[in-house]
N, C-alpha and C. Protein backbone atom coordinates (compact mmCIF):
# COMPACT_ATOMS: atom_id res chain seq x y z
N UNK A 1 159.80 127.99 48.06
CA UNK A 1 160.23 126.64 47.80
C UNK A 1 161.30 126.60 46.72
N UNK A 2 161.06 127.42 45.35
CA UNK A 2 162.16 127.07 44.35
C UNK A 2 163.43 128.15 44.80
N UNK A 3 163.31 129.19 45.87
CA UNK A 3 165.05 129.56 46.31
C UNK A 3 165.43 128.68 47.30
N UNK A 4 164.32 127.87 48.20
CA UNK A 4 165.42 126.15 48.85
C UNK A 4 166.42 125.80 47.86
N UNK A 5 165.29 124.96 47.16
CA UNK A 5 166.02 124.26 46.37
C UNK A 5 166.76 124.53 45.37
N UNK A 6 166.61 125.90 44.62
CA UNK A 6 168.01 126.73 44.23
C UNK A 6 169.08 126.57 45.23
N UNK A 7 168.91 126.64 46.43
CA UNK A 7 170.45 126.83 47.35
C UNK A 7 170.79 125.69 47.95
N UNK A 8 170.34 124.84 47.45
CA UNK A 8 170.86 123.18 47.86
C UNK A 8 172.09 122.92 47.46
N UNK A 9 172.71 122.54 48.62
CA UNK A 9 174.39 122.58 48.26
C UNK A 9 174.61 121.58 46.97
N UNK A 10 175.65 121.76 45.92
CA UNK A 10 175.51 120.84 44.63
C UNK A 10 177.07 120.23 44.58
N UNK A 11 177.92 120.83 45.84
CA UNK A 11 178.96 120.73 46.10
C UNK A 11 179.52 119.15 45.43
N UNK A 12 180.86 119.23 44.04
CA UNK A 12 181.33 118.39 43.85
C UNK A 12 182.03 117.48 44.90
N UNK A 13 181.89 116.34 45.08
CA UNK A 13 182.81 115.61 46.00
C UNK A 13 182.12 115.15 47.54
N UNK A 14 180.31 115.64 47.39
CA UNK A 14 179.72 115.98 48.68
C UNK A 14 178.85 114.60 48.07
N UNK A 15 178.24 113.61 48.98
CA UNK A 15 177.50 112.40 48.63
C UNK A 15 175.93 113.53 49.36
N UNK A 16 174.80 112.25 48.69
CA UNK A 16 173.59 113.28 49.20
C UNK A 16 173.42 112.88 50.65
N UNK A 17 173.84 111.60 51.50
CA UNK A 17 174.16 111.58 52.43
C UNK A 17 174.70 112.80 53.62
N UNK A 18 176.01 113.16 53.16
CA UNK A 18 176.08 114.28 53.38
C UNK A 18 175.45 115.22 53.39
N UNK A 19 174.45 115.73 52.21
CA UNK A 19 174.05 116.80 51.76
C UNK A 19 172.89 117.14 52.94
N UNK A 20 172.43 115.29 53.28
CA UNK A 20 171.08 115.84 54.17
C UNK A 20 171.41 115.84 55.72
N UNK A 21 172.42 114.95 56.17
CA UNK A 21 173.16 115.82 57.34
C UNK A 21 173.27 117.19 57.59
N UNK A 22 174.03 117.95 56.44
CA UNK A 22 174.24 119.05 56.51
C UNK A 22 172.54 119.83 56.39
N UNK A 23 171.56 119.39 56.05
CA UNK A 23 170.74 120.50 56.66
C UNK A 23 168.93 119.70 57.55
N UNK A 24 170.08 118.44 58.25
CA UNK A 24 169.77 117.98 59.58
C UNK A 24 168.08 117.17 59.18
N UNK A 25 168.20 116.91 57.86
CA UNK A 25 167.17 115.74 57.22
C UNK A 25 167.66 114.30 56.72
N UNK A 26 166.55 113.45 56.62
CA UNK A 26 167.05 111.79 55.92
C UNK A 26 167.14 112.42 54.27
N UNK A 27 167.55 111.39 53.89
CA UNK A 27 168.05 111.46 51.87
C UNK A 27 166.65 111.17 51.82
N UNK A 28 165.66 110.64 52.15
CA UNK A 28 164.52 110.77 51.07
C UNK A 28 163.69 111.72 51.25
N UNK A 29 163.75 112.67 52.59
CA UNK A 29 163.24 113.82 52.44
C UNK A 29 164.36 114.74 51.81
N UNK A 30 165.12 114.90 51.28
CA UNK A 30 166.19 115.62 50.62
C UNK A 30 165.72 115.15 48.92
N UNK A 31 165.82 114.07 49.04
CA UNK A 31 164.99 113.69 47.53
C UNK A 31 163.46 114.50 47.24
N UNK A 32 162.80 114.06 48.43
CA UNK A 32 161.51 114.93 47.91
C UNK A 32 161.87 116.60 47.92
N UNK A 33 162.94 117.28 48.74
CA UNK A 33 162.94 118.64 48.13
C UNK A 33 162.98 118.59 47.06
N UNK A 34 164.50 117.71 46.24
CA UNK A 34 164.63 117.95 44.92
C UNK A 34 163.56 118.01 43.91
N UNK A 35 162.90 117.36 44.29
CA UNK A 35 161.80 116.62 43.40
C UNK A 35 160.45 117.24 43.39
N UNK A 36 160.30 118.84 44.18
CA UNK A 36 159.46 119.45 44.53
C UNK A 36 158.12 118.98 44.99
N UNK A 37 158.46 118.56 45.79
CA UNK A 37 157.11 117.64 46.25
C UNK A 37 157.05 118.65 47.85
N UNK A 38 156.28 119.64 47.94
CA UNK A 38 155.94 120.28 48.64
C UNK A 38 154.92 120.37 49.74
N UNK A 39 153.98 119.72 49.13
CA UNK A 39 152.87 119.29 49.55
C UNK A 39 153.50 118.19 51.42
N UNK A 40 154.61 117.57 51.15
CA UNK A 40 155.07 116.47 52.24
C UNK A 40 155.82 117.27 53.29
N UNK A 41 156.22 118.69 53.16
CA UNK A 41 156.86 119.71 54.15
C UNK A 41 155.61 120.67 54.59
N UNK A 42 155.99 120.77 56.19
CA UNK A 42 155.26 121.79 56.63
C UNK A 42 155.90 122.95 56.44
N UNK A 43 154.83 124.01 56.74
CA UNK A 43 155.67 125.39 56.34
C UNK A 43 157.00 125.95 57.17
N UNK A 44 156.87 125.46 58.84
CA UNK A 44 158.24 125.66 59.70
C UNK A 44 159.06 124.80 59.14
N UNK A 45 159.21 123.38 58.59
CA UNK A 45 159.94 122.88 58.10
C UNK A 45 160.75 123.25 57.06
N UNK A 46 160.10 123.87 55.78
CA UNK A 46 160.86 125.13 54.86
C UNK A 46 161.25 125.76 55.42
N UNK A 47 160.89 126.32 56.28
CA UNK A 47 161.50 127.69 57.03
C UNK A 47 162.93 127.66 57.57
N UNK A 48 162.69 126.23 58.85
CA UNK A 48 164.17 126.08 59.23
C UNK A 48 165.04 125.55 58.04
N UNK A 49 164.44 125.08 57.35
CA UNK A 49 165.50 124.24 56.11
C UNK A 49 165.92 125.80 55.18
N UNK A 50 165.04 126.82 55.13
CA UNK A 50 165.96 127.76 54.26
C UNK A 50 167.09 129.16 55.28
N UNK A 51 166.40 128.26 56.81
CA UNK A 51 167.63 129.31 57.74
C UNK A 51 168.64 128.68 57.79
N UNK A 52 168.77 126.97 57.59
CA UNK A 52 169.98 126.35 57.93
C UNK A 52 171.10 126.53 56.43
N UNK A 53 170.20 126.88 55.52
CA UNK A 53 171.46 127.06 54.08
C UNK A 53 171.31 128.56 54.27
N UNK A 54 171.04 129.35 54.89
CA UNK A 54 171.75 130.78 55.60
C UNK A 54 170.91 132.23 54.60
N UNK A 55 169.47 131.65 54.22
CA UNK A 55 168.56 132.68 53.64
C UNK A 55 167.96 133.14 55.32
N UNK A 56 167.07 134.44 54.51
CA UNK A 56 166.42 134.96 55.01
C UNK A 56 165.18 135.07 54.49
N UNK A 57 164.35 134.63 55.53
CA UNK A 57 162.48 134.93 55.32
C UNK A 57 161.94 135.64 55.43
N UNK A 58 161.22 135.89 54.59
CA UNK A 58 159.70 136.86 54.65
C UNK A 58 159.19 136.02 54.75
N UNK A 59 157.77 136.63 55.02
CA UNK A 59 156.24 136.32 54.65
C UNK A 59 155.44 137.73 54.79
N UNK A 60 154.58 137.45 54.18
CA UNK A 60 153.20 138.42 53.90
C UNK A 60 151.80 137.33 53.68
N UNK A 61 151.11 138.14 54.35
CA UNK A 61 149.67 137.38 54.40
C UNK A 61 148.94 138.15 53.96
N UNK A 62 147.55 138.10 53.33
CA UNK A 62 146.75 139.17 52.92
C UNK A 62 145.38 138.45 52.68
N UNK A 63 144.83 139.52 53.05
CA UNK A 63 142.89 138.49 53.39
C UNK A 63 142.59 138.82 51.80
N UNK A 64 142.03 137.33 51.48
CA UNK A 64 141.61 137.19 50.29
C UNK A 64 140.34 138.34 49.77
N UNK A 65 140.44 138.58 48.86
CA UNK A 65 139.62 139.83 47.67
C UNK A 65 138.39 139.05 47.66
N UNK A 66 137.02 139.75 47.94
CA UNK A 66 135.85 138.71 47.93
C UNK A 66 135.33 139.84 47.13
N UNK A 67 134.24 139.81 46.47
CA UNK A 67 133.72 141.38 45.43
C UNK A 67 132.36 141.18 46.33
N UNK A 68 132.15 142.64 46.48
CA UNK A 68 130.98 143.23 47.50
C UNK A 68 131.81 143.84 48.70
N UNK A 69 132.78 143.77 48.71
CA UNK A 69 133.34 143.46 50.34
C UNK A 69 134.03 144.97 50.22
């Protein structure tokens, strides 16, 4: 979530209008990236939103540590 919104275009001269065109959302879900409100995005939704500003994903999963086990 915080390299999204590290790579959110900050482009002088760009309205946030623009900003959320360009990665194919409304301004108040562009507001809630800013605003880290995470909890309101699903996880494919991050996903395509950090392929459309041109990152690349991982993931790793790992079964939680239980003691006895």
């Amino acid at each position: 979530m915080k390299t999204v919104v590290a790579h959110l275009p900050d482009g002088e001269g760009m309205t946030e209008t623009g900003k959320a065109q360009m990665l194919c959302i409304t301004r108040p879900r562009l507001h809630a990236l800013k605003s880290r409100r995470v909890e309101q995005f699903s996880l494919d939704a991050l996903v395509a939103l950090a392929v459309r500003l041109g990152l690349t994903v991982r993931m790793s999963m790992t079964r939680q540590y239980r003691r006895g086990d």
